[in-house]
PDB file of N, CA and C in Angstrom:
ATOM      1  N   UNK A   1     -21.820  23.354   3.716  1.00  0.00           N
ATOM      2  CA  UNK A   1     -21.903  23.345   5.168  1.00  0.00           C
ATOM      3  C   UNK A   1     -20.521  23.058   5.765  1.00  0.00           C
ATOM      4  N   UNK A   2     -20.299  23.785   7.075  1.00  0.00           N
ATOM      5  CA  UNK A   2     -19.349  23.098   7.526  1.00  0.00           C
ATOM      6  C   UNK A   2     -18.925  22.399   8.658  1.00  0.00           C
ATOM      7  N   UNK A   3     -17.767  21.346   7.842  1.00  0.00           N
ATOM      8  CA  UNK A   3     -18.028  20.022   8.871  1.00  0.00           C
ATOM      9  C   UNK A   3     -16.636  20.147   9.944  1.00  0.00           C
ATOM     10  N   UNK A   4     -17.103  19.930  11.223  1.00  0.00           N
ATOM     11  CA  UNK A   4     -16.370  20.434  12.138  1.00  0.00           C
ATOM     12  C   UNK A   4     -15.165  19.688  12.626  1.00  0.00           C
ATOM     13  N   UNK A   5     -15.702  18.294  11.861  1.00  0.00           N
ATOM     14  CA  UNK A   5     -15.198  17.205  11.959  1.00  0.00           C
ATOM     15  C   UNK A   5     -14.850  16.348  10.793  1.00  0.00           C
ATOM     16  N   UNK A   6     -13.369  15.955  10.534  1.00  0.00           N
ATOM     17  CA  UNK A   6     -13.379  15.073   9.199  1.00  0.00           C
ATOM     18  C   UNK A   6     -12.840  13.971   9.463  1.00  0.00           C
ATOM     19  N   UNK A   7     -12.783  12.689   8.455  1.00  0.00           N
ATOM     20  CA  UNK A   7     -12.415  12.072   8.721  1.00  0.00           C
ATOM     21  C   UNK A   7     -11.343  11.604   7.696  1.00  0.00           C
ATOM     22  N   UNK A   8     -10.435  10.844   7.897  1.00  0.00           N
ATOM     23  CA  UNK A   8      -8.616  10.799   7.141  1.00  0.00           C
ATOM     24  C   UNK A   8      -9.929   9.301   6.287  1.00  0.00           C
ATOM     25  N   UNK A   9      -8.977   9.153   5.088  1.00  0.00           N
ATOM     26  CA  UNK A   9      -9.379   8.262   3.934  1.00  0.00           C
ATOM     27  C   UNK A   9      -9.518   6.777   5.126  1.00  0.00           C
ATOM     28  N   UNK A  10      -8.304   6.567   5.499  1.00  0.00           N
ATOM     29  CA  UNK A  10      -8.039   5.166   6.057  1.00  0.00           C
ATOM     30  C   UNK A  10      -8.983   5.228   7.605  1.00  0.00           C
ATOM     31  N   UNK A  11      -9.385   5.990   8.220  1.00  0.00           N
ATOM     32  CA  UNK A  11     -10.784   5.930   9.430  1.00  0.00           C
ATOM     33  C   UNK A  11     -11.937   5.794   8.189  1.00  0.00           C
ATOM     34  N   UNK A  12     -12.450   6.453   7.431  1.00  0.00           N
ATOM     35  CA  UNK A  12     -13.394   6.493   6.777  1.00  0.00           C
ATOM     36  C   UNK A  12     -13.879   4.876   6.027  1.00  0.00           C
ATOM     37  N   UNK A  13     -13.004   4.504   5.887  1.00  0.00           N
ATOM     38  CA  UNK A  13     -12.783   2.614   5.283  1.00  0.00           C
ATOM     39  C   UNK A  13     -13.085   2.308   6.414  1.00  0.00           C
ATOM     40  N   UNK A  14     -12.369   2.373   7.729  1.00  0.00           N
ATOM     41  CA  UNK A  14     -12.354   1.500   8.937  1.00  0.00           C
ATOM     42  C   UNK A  14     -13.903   1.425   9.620  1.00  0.00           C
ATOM     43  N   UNK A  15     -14.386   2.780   9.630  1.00  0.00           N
ATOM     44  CA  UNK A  15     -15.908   3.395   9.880  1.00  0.00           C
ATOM     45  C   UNK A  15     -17.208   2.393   8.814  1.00  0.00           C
ATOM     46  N   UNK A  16     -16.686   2.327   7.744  1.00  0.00           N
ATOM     47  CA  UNK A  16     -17.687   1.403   6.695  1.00  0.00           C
ATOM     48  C   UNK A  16     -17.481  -0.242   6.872  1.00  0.00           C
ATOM     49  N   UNK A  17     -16.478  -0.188   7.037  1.00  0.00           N
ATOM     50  CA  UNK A  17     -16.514  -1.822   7.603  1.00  0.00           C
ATOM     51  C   UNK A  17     -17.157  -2.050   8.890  1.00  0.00           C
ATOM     52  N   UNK A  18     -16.459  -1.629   9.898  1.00  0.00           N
ATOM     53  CA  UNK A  18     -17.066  -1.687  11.051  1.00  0.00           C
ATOM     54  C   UNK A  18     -19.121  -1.911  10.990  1.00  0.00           C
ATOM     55  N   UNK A  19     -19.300  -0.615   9.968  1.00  0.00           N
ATOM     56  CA  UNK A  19     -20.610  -0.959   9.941  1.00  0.00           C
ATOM     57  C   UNK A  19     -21.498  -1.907   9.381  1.00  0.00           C
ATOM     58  N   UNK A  20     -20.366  -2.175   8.244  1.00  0.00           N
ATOM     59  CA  UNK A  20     -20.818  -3.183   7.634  1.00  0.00           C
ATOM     60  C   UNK A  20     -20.823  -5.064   8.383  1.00  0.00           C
ATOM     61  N   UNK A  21     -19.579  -4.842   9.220  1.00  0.00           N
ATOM     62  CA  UNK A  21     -19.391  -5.863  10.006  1.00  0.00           C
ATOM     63  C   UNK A  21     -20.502  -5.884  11.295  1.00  0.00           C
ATOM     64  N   UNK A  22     -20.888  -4.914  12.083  1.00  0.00           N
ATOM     65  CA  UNK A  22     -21.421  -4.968  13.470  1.00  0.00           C
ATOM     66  C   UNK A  22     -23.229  -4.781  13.185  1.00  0.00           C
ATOM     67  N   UNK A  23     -23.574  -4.755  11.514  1.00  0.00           N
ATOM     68  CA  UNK A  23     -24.870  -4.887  11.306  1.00  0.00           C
ATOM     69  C   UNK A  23     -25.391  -3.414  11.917  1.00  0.00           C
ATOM     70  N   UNK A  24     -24.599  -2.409  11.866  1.00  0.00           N
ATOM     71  CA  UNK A  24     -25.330  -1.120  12.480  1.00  0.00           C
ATOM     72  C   UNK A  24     -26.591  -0.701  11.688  1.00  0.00           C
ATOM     73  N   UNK A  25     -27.753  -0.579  12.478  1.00  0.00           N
ATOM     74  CA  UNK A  25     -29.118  -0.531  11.720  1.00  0.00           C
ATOM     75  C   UNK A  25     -28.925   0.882  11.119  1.00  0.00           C
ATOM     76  N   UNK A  26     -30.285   0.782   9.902  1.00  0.00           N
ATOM     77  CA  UNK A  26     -30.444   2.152   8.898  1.00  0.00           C
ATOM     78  C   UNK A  26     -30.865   3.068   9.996  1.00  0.00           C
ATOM     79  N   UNK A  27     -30.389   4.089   9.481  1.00  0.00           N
ATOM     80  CA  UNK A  27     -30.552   5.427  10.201  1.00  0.00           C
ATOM     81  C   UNK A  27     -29.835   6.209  11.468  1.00  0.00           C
ATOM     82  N   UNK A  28     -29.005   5.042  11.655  1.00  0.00           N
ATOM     83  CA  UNK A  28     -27.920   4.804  12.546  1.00  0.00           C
ATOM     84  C   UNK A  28     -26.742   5.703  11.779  1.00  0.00           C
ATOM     85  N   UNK A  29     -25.710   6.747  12.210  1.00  0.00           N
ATOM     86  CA  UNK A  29     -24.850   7.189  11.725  1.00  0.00           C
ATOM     87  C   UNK A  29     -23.739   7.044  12.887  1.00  0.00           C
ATOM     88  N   UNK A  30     -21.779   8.086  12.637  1.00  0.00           N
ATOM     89  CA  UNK A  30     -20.932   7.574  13.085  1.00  0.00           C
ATOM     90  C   UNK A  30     -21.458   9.293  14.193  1.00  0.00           C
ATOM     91  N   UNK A  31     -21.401   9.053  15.624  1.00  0.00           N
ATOM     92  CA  UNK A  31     -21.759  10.176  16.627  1.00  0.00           C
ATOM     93  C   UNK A  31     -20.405  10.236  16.926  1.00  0.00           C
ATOM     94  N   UNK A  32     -19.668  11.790  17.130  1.00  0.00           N
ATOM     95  CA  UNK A  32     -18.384  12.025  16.987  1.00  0.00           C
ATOM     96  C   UNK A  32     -18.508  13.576  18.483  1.00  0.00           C
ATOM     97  N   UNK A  33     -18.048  13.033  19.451  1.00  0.00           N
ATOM     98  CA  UNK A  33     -18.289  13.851  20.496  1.00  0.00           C
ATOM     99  C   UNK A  33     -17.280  13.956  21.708  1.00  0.00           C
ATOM    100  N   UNK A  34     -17.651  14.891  22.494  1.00  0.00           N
ATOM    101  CA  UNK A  34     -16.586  14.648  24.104  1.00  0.00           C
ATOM    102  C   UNK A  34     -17.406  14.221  25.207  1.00  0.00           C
ATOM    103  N   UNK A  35     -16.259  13.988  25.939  1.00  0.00           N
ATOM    104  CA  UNK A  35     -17.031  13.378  27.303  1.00  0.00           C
ATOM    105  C   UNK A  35     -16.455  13.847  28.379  1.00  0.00           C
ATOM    106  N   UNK A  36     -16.884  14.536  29.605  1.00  0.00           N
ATOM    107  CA  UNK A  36     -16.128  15.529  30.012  1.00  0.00           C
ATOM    108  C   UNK A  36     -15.808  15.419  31.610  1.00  0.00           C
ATOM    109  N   UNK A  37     -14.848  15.835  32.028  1.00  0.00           N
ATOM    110  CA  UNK A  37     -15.344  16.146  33.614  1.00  0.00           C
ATOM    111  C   UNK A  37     -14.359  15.001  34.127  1.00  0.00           C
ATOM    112  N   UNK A  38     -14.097  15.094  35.421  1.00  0.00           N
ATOM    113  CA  UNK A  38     -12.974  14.302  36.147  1.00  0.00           C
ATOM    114  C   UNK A  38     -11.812  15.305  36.133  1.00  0.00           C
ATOM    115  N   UNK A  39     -10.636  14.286  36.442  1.00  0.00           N
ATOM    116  CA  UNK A  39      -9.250  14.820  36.615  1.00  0.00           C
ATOM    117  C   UNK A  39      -8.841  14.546  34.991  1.00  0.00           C
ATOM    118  N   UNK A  40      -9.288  13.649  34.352  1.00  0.00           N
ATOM    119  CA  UNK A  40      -8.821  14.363  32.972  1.00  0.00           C
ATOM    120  C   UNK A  40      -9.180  14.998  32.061  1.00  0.00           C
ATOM    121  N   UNK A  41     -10.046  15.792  32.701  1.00  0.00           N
ATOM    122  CA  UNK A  41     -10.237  16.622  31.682  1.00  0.00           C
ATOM    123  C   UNK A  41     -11.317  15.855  30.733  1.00  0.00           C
ATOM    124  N   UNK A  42     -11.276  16.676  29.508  1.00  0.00           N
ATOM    125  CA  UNK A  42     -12.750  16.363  28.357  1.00  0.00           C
ATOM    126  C   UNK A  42     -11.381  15.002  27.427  1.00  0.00           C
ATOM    127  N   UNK A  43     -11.978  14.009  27.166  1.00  0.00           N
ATOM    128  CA  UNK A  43     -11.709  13.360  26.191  1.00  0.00           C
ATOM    129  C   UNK A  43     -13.114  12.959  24.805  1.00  0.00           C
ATOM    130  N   UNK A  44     -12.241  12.462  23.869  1.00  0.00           N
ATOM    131  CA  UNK A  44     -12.808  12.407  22.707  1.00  0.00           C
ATOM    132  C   UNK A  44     -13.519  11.033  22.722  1.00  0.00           C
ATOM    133  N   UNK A  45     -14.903  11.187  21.925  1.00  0.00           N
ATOM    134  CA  UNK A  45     -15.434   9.626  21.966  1.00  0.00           C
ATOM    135  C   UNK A  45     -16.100  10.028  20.290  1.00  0.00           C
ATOM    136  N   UNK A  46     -16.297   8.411  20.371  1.00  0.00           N
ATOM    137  CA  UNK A  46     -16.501   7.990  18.775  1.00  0.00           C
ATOM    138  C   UNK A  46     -17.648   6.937  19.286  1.00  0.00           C
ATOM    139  N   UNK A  47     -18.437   6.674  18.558  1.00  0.00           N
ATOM    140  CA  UNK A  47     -19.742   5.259  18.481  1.00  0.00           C
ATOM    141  C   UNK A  47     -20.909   5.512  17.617  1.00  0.00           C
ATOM    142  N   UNK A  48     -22.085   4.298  17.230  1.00  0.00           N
ATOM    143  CA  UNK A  48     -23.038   4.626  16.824  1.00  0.00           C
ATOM    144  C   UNK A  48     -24.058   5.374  17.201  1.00  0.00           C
ATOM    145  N   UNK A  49     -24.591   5.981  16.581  1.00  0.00           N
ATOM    146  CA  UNK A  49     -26.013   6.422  17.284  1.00  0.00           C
ATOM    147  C   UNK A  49     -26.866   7.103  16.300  1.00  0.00           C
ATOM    148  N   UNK A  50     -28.478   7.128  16.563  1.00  0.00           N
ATOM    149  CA  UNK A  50     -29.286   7.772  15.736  1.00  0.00           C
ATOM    150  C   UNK A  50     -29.138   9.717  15.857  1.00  0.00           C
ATOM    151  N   UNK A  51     -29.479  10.283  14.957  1.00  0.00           N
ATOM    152  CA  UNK A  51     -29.480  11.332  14.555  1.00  0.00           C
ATOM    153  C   UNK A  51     -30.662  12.171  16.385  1.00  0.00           C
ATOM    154  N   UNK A  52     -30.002  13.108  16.822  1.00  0.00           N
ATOM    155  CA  UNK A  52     -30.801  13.829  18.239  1.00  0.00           C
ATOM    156  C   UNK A  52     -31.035  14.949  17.599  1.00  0.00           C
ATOM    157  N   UNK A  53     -32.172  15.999  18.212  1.00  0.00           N
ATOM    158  CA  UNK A  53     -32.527  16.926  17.531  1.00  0.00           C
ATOM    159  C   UNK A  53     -31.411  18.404  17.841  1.00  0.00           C
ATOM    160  N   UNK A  54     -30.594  18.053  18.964  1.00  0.00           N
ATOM    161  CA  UNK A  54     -29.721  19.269  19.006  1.00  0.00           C
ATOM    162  C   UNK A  54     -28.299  18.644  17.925  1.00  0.00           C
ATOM    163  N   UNK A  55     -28.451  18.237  17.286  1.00  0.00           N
ATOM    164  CA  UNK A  55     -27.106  17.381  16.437  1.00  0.00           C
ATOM    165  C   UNK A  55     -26.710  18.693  15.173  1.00  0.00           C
ATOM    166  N   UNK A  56     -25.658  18.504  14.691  1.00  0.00           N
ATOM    167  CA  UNK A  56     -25.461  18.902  13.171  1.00  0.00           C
ATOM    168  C   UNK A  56     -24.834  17.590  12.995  1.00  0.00           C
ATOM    169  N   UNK A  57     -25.958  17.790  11.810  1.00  0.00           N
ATOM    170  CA  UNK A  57     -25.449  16.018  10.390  1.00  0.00           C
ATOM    171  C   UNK A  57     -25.187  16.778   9.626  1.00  0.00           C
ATOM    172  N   UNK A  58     -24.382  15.940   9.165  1.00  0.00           N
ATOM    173  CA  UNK A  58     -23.581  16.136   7.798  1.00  0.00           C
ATOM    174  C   UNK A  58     -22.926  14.418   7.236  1.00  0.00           C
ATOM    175  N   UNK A  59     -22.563  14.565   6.173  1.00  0.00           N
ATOM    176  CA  UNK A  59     -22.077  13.440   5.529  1.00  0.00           C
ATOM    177  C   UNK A  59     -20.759  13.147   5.130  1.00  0.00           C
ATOM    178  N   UNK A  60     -19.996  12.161   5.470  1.00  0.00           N
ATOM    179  CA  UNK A  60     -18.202  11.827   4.496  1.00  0.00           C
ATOM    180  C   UNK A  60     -18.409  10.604   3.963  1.00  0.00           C
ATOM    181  N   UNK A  61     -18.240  10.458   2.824  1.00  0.00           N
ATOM    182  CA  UNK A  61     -17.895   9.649   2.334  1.00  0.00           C
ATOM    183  C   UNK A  61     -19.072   8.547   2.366  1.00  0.00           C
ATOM    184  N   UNK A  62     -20.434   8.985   1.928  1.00  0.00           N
ATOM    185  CA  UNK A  62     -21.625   7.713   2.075  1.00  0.00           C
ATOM    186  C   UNK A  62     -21.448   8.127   3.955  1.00  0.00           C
ATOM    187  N   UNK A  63     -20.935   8.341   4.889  1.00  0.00           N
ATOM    188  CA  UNK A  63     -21.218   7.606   6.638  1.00  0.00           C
ATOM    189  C   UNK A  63     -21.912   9.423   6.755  1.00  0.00           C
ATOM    190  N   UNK A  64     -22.979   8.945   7.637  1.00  0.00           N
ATOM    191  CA  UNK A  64     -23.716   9.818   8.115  1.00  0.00           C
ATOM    192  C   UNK A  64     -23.281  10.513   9.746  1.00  0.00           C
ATOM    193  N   UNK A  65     -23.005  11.207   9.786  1.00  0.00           N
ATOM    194  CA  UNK A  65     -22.080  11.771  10.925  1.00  0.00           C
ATOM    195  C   UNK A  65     -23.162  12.729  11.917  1.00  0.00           C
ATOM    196  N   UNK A  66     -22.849  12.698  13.356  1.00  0.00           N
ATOM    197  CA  UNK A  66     -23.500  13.431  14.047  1.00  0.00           C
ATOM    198  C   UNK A  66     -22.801  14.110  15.067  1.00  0.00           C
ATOM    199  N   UNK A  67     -23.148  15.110  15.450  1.00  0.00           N
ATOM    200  CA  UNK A  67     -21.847  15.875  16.214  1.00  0.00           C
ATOM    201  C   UNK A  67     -23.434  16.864  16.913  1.00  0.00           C
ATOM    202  N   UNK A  68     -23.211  17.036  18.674  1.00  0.00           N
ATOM    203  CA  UNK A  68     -23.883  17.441  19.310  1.00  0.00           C
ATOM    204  C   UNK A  68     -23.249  18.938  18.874  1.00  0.00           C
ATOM    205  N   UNK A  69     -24.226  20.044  18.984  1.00  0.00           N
ATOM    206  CA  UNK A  69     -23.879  21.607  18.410  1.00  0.00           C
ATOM    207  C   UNK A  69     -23.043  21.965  19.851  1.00  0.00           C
ATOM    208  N   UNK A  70     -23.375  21.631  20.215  1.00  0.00           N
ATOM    209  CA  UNK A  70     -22.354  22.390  21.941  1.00  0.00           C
ATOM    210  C   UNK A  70     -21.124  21.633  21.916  1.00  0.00           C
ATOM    211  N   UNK A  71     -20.795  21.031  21.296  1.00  0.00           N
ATOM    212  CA  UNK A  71     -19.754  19.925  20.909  1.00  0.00           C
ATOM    213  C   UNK A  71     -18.267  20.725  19.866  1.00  0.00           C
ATOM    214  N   UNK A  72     -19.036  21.503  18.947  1.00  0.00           N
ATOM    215  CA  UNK A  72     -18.533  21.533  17.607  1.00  0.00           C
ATOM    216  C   UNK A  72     -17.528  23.067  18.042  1.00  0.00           C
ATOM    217  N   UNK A  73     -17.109  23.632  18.941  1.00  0.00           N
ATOM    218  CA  UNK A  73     -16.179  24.612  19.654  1.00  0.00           C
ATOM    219  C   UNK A  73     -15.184  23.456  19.471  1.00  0.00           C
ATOM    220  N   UNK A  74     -15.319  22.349  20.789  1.00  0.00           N
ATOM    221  CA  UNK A  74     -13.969  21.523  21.064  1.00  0.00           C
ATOM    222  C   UNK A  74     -13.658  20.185  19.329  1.00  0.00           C
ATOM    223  N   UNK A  75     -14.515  20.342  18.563  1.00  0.00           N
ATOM    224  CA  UNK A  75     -14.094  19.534  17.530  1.00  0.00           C
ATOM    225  C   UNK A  75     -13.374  20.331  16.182  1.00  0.00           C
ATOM    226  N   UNK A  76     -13.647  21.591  16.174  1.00  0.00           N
ATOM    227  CA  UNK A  76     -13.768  22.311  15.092  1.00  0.00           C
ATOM    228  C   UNK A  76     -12.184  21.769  14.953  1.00  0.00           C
ATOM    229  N   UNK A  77     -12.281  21.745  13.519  1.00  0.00           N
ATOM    230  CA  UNK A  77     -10.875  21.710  12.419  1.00  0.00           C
ATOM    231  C   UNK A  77     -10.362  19.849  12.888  1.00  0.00           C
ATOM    232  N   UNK A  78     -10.741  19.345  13.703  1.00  0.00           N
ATOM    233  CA  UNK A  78      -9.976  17.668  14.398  1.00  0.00           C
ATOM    234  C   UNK A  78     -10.467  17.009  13.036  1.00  0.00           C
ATOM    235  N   UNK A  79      -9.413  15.933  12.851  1.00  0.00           N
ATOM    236  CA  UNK A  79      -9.560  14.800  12.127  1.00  0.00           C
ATOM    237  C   UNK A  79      -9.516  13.420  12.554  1.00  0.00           C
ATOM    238  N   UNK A  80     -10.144  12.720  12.063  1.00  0.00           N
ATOM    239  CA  UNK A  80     -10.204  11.752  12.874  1.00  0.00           C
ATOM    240  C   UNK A  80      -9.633  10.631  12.161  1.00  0.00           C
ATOM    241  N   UNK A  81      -8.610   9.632  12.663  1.00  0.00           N
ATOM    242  CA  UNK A  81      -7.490   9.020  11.621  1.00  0.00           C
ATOM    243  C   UNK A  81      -7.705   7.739  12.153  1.00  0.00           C
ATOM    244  N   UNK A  82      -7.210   7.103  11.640  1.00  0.00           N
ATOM    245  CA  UNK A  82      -6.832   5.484  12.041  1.00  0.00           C
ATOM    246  C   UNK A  82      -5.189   4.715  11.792  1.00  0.00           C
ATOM    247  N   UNK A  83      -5.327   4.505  13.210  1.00  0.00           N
ATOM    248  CA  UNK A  83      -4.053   3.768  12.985  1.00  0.00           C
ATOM    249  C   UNK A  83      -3.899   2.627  13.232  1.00  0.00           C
ATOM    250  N   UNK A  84      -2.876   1.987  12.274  1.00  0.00           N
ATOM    251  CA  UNK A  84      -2.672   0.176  12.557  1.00  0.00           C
ATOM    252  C   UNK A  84      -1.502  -0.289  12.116  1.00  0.00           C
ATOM    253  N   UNK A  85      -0.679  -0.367  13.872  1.00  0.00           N
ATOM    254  CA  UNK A  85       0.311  -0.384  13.582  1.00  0.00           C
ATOM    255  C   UNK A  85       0.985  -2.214  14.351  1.00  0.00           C
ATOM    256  N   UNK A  86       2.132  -2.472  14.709  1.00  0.00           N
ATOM    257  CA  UNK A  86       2.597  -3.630  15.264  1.00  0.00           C
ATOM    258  C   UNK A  86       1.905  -3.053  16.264  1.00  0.00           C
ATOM    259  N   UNK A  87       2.313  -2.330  17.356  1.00  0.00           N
ATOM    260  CA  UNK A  87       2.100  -1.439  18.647  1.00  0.00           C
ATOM    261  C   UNK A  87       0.632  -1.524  18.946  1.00  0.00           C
ATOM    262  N   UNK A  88      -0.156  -1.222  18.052  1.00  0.00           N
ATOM    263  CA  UNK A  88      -1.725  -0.592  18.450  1.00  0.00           C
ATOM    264  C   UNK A  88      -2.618  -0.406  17.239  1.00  0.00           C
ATOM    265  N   UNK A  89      -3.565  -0.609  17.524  1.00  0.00           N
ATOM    266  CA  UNK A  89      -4.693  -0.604  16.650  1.00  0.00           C
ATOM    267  C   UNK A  89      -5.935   0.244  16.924  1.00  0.00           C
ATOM    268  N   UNK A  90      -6.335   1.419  16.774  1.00  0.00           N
ATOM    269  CA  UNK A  90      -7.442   2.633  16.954  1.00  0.00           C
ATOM    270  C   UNK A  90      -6.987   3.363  16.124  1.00  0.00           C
ATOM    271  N   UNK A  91      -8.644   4.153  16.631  1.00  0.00           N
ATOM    272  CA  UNK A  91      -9.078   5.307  15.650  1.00  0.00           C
ATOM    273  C   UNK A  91      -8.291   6.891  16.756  1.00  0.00           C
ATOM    274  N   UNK A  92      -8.239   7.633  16.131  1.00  0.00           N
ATOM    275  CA  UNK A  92      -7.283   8.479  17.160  1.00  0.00           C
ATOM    276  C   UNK A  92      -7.983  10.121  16.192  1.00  0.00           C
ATOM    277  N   UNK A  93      -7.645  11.084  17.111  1.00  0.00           N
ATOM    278  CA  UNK A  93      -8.311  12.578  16.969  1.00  0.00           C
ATOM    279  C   UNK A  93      -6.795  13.164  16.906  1.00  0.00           C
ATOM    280  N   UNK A  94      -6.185  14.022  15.200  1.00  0.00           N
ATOM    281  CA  UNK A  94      -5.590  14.778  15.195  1.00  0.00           C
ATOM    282  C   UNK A  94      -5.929  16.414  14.569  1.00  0.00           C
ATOM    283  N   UNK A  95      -5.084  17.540  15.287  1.00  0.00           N
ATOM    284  CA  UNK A  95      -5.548  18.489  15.594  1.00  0.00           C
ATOM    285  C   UNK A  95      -4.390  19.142  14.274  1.00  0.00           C
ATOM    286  N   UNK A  96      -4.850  19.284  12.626  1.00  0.00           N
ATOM    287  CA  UNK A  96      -4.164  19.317  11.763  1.00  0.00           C
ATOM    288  C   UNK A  96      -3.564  21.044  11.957  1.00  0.00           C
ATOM    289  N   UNK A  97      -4.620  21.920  12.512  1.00  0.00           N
ATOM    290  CA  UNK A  97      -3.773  23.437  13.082  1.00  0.00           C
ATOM    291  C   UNK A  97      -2.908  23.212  13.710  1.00  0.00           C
ATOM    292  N   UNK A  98      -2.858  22.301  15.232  1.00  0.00           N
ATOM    293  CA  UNK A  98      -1.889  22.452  15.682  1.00  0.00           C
ATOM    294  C   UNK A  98      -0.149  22.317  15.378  1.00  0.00           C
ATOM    295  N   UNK A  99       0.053  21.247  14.254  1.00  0.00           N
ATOM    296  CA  UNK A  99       0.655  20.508  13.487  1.00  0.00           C
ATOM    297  C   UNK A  99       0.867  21.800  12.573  1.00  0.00           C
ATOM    298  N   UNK A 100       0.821  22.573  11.873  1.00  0.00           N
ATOM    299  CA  UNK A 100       1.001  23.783  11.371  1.00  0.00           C
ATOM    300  C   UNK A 100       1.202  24.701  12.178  1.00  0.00           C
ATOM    301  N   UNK A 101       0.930  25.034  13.230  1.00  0.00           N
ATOM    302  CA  UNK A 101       1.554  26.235  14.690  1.00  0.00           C
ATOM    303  C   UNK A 101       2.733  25.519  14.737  1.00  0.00           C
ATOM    304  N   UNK A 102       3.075  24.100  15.413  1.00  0.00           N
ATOM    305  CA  UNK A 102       4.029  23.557  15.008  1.00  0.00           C
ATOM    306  C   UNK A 102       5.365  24.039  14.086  1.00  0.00           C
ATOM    307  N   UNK A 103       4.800  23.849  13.116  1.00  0.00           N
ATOM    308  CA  UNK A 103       5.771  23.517  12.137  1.00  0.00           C
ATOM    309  C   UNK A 103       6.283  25.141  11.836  1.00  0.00           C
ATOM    310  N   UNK A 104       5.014  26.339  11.721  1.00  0.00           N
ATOM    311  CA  UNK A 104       5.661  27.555  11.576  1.00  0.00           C
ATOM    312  C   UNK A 104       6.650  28.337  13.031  1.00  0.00           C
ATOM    313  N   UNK A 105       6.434  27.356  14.063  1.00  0.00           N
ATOM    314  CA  UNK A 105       6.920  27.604  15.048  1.00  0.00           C
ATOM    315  C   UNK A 105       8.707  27.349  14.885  1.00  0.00           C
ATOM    316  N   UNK A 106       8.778  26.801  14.257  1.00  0.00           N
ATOM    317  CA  UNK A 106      10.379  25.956  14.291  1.00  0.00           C
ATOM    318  C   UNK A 106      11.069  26.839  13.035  1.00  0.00           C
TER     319      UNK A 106
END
């Protein structure tokens, strides 16, 4: 199957703790979606939630993932990373095509 959405080794750790820390109940997976509308435009959101019947699940790493199907246009190919740095601490959405247009660009 394919997943529209992945997640980098070091989010995927951060995602299992978290759950393991915040007691997220069984059947509960990581919901990976946008949120849209305003002056900025669609941004990216991340949280728990149970499995909806318009969803595609799929699985990384043991975490049960849910992604709304009207969703999976603006996610296709994104990874989802974690960073932890002096500066800042989150989970952050990189766009690994673009980063290759990029790079054959130069």
């Amino acid at each position: 199957m394919l997943e529209p959405v992945t997640l980098s080794e070091k989010a995927a750790k951060e995602v299992k703790a978290i759950m393991a820390s915040k007691n997220i109940p069984e059947g509960y997976g990581l919901r990976i979606g946008m949120k849209g509308g305003g002056c900025g435009g669609m941004s990216f959101v991340l949280g728990f939630d149970k499995p909806k019947d318009n969803d595609l699940t799929y699985e990384i790493e043991g975490i049960p993932v849910f992604v709304e199907k009207r969703h999976t246009m603006y996610l296709l190919g994104m990874q989802v990373d974690f960073y932890e740095g002096a500066d800042a601490r989150g989970f952050m959405f990189i766009n690994p095509l673009k980063k290759e247009e990029e790079k054959q660009a130069n």
